[in-house]
N, C-alpha and C. Protein backbone atom coordinates (compact mmCIF):
# COMPACT_ATOMS: atom_id res chain seq x y z
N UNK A 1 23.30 -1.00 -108.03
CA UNK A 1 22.80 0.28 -107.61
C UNK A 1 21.67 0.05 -106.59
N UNK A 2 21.70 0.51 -105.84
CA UNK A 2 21.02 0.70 -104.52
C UNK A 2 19.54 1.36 -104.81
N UNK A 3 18.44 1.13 -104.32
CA UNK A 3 17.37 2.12 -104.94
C UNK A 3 16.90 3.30 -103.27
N UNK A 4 18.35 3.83 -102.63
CA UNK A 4 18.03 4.26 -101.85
C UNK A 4 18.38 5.83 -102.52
N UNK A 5 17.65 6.93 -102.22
CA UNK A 5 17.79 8.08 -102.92
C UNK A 5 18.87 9.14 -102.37
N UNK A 6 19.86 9.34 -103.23
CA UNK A 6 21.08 10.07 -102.95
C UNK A 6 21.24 11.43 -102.25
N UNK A 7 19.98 11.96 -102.44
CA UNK A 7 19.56 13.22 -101.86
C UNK A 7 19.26 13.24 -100.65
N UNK A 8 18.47 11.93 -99.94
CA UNK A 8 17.56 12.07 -98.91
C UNK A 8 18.61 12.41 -97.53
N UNK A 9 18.24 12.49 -96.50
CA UNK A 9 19.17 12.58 -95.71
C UNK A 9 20.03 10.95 -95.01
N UNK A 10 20.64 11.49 -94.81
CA UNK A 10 21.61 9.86 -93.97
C UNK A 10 21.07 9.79 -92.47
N UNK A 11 20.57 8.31 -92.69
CA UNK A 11 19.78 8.26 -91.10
C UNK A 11 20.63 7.40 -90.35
N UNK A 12 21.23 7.90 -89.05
CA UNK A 12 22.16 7.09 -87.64
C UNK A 12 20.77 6.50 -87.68
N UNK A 13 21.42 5.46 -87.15
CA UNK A 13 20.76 4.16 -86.14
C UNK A 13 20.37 4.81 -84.72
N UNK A 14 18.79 5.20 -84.48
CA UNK A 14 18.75 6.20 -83.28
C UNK A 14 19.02 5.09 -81.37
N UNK A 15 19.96 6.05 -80.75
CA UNK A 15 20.16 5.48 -79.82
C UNK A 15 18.64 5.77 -78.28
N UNK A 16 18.41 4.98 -77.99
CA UNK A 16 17.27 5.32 -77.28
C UNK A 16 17.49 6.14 -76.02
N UNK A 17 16.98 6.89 -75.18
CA UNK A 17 16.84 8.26 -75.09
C UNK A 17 17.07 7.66 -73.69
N UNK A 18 17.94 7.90 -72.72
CA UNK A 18 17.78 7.75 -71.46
C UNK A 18 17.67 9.16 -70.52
N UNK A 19 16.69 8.65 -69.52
CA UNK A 19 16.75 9.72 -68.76
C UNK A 19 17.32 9.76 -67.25
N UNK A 20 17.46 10.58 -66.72
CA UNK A 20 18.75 10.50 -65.24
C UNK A 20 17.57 11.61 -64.34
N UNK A 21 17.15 10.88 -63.47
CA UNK A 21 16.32 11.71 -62.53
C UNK A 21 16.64 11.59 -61.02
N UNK A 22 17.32 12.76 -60.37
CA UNK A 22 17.63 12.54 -58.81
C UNK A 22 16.67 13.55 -58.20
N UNK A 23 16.16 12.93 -57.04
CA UNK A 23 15.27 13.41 -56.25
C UNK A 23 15.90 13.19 -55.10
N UNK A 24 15.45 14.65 -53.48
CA UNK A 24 15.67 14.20 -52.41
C UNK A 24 14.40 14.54 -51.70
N UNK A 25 14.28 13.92 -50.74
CA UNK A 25 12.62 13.52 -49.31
C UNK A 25 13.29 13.78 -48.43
N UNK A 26 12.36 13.90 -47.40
CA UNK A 26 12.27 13.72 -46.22
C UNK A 26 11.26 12.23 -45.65
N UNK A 27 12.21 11.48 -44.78
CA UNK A 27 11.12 10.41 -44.87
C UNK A 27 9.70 10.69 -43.65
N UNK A 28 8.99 10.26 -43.24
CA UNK A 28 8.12 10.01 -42.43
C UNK A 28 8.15 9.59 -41.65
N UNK A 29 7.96 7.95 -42.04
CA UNK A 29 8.26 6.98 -41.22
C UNK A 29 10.15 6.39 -41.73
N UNK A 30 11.12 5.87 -40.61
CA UNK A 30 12.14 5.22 -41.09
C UNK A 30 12.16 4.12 -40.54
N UNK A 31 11.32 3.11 -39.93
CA UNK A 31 11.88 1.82 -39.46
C UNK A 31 12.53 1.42 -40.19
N UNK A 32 13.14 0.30 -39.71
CA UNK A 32 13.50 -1.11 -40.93
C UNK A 32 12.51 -1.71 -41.63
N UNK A 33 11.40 -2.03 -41.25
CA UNK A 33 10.25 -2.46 -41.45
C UNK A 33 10.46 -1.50 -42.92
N UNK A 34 9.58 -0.14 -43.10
CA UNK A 34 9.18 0.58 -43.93
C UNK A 34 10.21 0.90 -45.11
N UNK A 35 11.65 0.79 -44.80
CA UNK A 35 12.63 1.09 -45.69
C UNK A 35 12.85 -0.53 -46.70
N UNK A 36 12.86 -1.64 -45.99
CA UNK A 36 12.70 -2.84 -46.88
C UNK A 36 11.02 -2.83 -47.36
N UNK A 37 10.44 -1.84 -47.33
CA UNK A 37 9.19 -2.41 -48.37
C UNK A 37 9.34 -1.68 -49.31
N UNK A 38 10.06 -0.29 -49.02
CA UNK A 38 10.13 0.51 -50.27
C UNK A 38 11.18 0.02 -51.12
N UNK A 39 11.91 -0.57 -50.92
CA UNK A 39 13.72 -1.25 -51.45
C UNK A 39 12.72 -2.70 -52.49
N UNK A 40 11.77 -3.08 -51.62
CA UNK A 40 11.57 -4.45 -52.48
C UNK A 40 9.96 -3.88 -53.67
N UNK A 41 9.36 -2.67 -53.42
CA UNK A 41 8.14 -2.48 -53.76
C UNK A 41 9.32 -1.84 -55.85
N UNK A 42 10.49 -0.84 -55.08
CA UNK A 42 11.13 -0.31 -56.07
C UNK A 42 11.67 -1.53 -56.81
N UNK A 43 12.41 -2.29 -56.35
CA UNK A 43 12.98 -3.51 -57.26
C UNK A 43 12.18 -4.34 -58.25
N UNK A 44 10.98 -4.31 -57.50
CA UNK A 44 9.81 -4.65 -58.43
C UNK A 44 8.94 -4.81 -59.68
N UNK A 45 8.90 -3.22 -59.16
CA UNK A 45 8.83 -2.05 -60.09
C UNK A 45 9.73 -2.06 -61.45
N UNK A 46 10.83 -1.47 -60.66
CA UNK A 46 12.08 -1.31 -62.05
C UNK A 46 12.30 -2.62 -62.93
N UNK A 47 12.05 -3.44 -62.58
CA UNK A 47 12.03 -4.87 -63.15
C UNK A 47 11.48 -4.80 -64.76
N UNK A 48 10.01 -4.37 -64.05
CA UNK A 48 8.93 -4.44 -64.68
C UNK A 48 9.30 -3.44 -66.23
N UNK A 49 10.01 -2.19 -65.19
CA UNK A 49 9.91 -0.84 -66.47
C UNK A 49 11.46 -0.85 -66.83
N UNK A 50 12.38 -1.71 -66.44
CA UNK A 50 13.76 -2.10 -67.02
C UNK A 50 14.33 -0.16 -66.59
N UNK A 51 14.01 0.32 -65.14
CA UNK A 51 14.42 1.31 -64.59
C UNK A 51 15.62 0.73 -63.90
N UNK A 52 16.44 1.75 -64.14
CA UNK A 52 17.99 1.48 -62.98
C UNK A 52 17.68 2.44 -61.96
N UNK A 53 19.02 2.21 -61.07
CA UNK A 53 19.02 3.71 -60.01
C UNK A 53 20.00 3.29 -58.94
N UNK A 54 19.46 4.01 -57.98
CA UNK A 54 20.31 3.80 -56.16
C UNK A 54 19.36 4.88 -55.63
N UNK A 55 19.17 4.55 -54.22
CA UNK A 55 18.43 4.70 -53.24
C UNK A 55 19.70 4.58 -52.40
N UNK A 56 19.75 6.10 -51.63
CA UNK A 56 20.91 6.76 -50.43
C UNK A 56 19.63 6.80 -49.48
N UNK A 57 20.01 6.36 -48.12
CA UNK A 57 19.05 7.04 -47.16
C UNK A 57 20.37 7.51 -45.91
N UNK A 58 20.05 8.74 -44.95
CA UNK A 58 20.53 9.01 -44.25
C UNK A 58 19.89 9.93 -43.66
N UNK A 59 19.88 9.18 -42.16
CA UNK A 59 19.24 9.59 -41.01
C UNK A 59 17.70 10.21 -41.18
N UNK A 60 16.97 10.14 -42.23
CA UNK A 60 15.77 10.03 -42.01
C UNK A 60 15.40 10.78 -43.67
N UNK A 61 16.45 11.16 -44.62
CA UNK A 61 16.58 11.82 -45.93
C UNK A 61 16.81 10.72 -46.83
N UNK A 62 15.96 10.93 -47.95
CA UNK A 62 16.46 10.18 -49.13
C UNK A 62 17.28 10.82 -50.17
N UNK A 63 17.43 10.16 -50.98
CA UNK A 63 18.16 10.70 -52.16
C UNK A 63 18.25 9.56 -53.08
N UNK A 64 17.32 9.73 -54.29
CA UNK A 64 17.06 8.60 -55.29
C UNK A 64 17.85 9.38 -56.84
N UNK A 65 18.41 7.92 -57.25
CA UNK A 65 18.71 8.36 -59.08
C UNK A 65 17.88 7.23 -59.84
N UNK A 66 17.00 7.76 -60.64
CA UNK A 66 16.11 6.81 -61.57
C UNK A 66 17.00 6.85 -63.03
N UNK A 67 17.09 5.74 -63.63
CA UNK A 67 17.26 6.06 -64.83
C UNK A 67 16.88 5.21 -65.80
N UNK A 68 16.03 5.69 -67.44
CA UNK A 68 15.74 4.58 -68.05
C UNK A 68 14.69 5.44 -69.16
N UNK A 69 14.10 4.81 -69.81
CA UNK A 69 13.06 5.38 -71.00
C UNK A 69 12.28 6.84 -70.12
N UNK A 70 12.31 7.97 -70.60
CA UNK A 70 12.06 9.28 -69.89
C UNK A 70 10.43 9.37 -69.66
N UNK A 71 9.59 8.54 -70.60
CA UNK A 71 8.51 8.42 -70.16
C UNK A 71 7.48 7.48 -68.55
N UNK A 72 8.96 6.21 -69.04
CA UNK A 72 8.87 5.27 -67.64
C UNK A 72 9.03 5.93 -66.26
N UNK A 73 10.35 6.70 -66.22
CA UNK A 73 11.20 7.41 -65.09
C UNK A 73 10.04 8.13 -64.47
N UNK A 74 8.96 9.19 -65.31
CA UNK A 74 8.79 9.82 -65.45
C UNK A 74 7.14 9.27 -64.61
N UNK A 75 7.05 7.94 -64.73
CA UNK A 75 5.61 7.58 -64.37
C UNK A 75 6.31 7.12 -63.05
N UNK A 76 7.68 6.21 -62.85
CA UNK A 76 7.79 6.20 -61.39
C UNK A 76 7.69 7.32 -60.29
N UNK A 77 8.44 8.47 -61.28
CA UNK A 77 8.26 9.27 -59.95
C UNK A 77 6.90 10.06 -59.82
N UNK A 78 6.18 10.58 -60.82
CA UNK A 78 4.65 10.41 -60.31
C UNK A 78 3.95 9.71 -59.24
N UNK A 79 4.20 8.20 -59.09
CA UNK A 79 3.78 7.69 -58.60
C UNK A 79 4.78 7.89 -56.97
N UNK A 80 6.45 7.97 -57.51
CA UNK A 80 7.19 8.54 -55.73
C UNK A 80 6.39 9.69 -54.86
N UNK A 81 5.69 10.62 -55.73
CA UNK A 81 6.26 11.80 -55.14
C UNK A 81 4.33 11.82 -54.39
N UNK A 82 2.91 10.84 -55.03
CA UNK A 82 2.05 11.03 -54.11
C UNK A 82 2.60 9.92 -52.99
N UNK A 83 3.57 8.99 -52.46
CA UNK A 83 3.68 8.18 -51.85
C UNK A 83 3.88 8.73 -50.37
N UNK A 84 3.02 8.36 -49.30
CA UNK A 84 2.70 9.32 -48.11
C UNK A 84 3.96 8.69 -47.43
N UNK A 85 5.22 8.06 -47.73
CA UNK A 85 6.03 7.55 -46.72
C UNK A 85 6.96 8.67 -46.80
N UNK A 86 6.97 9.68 -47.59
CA UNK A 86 7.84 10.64 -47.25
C UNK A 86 7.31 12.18 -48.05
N UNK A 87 8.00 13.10 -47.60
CA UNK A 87 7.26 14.32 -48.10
C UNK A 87 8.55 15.21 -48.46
N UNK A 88 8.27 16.62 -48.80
CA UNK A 88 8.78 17.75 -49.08
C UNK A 88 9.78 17.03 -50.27
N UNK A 89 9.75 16.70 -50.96
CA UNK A 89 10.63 15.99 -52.66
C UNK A 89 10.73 17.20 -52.94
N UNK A 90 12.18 17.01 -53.57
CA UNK A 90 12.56 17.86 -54.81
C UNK A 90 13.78 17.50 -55.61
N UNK A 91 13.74 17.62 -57.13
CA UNK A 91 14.25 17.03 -58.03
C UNK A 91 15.27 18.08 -58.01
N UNK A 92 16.54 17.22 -57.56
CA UNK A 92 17.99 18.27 -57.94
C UNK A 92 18.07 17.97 -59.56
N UNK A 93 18.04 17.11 -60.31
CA UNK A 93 18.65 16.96 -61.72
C UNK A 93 17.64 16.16 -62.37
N UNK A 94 17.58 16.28 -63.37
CA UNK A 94 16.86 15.76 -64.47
C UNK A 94 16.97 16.62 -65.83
N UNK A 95 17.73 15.11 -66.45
CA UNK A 95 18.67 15.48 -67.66
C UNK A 95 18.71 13.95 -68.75
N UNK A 96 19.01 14.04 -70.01
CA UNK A 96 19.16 13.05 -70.63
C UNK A 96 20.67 12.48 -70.74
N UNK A 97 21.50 11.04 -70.41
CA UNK A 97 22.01 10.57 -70.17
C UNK A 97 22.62 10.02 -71.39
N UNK A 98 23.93 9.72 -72.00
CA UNK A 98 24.36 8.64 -73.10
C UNK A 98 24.39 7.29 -72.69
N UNK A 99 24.62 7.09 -70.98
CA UNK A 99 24.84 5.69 -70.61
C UNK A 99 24.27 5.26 -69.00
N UNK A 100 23.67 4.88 -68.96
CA UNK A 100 23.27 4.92 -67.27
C UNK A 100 24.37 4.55 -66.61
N UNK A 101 24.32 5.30 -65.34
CA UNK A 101 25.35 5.16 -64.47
C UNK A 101 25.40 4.28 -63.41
N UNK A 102 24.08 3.31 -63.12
CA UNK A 102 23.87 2.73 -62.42
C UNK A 102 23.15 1.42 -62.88
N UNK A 103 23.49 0.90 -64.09
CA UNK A 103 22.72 0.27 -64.99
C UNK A 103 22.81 -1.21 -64.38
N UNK A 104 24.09 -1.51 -63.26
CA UNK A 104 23.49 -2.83 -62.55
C UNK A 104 22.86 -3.43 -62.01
N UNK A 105 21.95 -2.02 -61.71
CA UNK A 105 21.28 -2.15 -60.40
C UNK A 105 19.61 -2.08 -60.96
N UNK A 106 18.99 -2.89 -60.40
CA UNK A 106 17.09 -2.36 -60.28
C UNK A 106 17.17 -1.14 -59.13
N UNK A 107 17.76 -1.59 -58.48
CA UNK A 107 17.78 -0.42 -57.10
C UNK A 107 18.97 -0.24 -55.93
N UNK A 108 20.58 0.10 -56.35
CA UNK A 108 21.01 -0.55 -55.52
C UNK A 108 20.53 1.06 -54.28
N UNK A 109 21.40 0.23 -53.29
CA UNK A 109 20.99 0.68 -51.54
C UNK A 109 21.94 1.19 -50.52
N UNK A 110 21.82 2.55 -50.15
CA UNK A 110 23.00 2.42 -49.59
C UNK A 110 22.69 3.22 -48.57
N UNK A 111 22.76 2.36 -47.11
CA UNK A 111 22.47 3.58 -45.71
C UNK A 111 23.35 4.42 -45.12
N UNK A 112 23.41 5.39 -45.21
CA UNK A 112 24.36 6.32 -45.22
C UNK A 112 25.06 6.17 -43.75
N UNK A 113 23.71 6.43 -42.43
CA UNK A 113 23.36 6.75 -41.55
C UNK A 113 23.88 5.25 -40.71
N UNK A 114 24.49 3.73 -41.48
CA UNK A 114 24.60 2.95 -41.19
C UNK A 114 23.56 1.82 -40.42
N UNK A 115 22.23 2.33 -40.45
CA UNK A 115 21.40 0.90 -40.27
C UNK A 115 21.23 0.12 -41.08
N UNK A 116 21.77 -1.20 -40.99
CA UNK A 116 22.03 -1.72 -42.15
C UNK A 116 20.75 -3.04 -41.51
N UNK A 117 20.25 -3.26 -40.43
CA UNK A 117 19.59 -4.46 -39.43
C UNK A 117 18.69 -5.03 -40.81
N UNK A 118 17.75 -4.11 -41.92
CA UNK A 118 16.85 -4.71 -42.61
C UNK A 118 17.79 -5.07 -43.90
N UNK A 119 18.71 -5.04 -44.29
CA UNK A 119 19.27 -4.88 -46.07
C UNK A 119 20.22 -6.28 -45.30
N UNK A 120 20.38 -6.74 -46.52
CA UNK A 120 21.11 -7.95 -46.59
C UNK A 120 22.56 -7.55 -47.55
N UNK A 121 23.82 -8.38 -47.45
CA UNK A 121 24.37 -7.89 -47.57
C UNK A 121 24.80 -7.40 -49.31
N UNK A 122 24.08 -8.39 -50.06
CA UNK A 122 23.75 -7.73 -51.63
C UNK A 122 23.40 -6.35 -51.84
N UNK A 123 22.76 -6.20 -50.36
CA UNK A 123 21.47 -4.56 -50.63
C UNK A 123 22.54 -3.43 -50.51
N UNK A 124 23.92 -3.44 -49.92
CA UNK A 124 24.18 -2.70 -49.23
C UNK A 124 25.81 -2.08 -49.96
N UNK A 125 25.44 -1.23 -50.46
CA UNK A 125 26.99 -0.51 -51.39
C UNK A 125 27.96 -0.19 -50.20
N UNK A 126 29.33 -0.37 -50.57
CA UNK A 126 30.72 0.03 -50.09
C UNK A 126 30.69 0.87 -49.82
N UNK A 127 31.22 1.62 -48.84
CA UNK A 127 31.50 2.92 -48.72
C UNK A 127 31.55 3.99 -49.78
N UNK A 128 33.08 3.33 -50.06
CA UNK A 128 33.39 3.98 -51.36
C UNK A 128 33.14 3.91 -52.72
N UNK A 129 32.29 3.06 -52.99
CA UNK A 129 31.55 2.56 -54.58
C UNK A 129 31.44 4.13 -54.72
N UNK A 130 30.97 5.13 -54.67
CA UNK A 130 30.18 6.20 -55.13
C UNK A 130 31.50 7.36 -55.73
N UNK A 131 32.26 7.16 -55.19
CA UNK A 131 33.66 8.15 -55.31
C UNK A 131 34.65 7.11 -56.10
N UNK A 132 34.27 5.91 -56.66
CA UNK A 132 35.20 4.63 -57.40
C UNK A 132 35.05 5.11 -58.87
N UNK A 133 33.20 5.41 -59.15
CA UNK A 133 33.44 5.46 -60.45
C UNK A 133 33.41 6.29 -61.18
N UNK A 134 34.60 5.97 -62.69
CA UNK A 134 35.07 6.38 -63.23
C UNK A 134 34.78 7.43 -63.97
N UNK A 135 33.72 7.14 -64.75
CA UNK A 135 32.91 7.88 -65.58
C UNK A 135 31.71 8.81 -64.65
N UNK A 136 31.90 9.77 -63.69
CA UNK A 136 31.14 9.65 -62.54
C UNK A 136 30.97 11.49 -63.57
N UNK A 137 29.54 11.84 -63.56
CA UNK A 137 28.92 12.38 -63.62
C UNK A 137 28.30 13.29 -62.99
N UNK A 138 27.41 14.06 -63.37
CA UNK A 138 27.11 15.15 -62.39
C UNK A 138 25.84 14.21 -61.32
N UNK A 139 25.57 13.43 -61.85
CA UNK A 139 24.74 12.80 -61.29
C UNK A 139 25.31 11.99 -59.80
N UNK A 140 25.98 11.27 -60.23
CA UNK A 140 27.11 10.33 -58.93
C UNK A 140 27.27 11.40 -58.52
N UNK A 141 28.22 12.89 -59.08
CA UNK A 141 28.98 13.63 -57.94
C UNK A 141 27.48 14.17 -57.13
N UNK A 142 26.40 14.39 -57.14
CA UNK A 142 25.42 14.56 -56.09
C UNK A 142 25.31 13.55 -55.31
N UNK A 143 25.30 12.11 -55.62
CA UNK A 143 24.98 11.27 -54.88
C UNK A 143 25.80 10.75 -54.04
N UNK A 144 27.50 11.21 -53.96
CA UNK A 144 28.03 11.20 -53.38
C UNK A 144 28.68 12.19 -52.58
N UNK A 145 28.04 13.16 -53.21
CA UNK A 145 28.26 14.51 -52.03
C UNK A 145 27.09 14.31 -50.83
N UNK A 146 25.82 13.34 -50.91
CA UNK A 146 24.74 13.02 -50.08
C UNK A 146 25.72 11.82 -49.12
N UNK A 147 26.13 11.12 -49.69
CA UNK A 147 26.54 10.18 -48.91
C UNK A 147 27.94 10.20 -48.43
N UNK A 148 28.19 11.40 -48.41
CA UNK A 148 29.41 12.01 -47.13
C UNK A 148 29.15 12.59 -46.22
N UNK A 149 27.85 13.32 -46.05
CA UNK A 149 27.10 13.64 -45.11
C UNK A 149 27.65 12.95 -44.01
């Protein structure tokens, strides 16, 4: 006999809470220069806070998906949205997730607009990666309605 009490309630094994945050900017500045510091400052970062995502840029617009512990997500983009390299943000979605959708990535990269001169060729998603996958969400279907633009 077990000395666990028959009454109490039955506790799941809790799954930890992910969060799915897409934001779009306007950038400021777009060199090559300024787009590989933000690509390597984010990879960094997410490292650190075990954040996933993708970073779309086209023709001078971003479009970011964060995803990961809702408190972490939640301090990166605090910290995105005083960042003077781009302005006018606004969060299309932010929602809790069962599985990240981008969970390979610290940051993957994808130039819409095709300057590819600063990203190497690891940095730089397929065309079609965004319309491939399977399990594609409301989240992907924004991020690939950005990157048909």
């Amino acid at each position: 006999m077990s000395g666990e009490d028959p009454q109490a309630p039955h506790r799941e094994a809790q799954t930890p809470v992910t969060r799915q945050l897409i934001y779009v900017s306007q950038a400021v500045s777009t060199t090559s220069r300024d787009l590989a510091a933000i690509l390597d400052s984010a990879r960094r970062r997410n490292a650190k806070d075990q954040i996933s995502g993708i970073l779309l840029y086209n023709n001078g617009q971003f479009m970011q998906c964060l995803e990961g512990k809702p408190e972490l997500v939640q301090g990166v983009y605090n910290d995105i949205s005083k960042d003077e390299r781009h302005e006018h943000i606004a969060i299309l979605l932010d929602h809790e997730v069962r599985r990240r959708d981008f969970d390979c990535w610290l940051m993957g990269f994808k130039d819409v607009s095709l300057d590819r001169e600063f990203a190497t060729q690891d940095d730089v998603i397929e065309a079609d990666f965004l319309t491939a996958i399977e399990r594609a969400g409301k989240g992907v279907s924004l991020l690939a309605s950005f990157a048909r633009l």
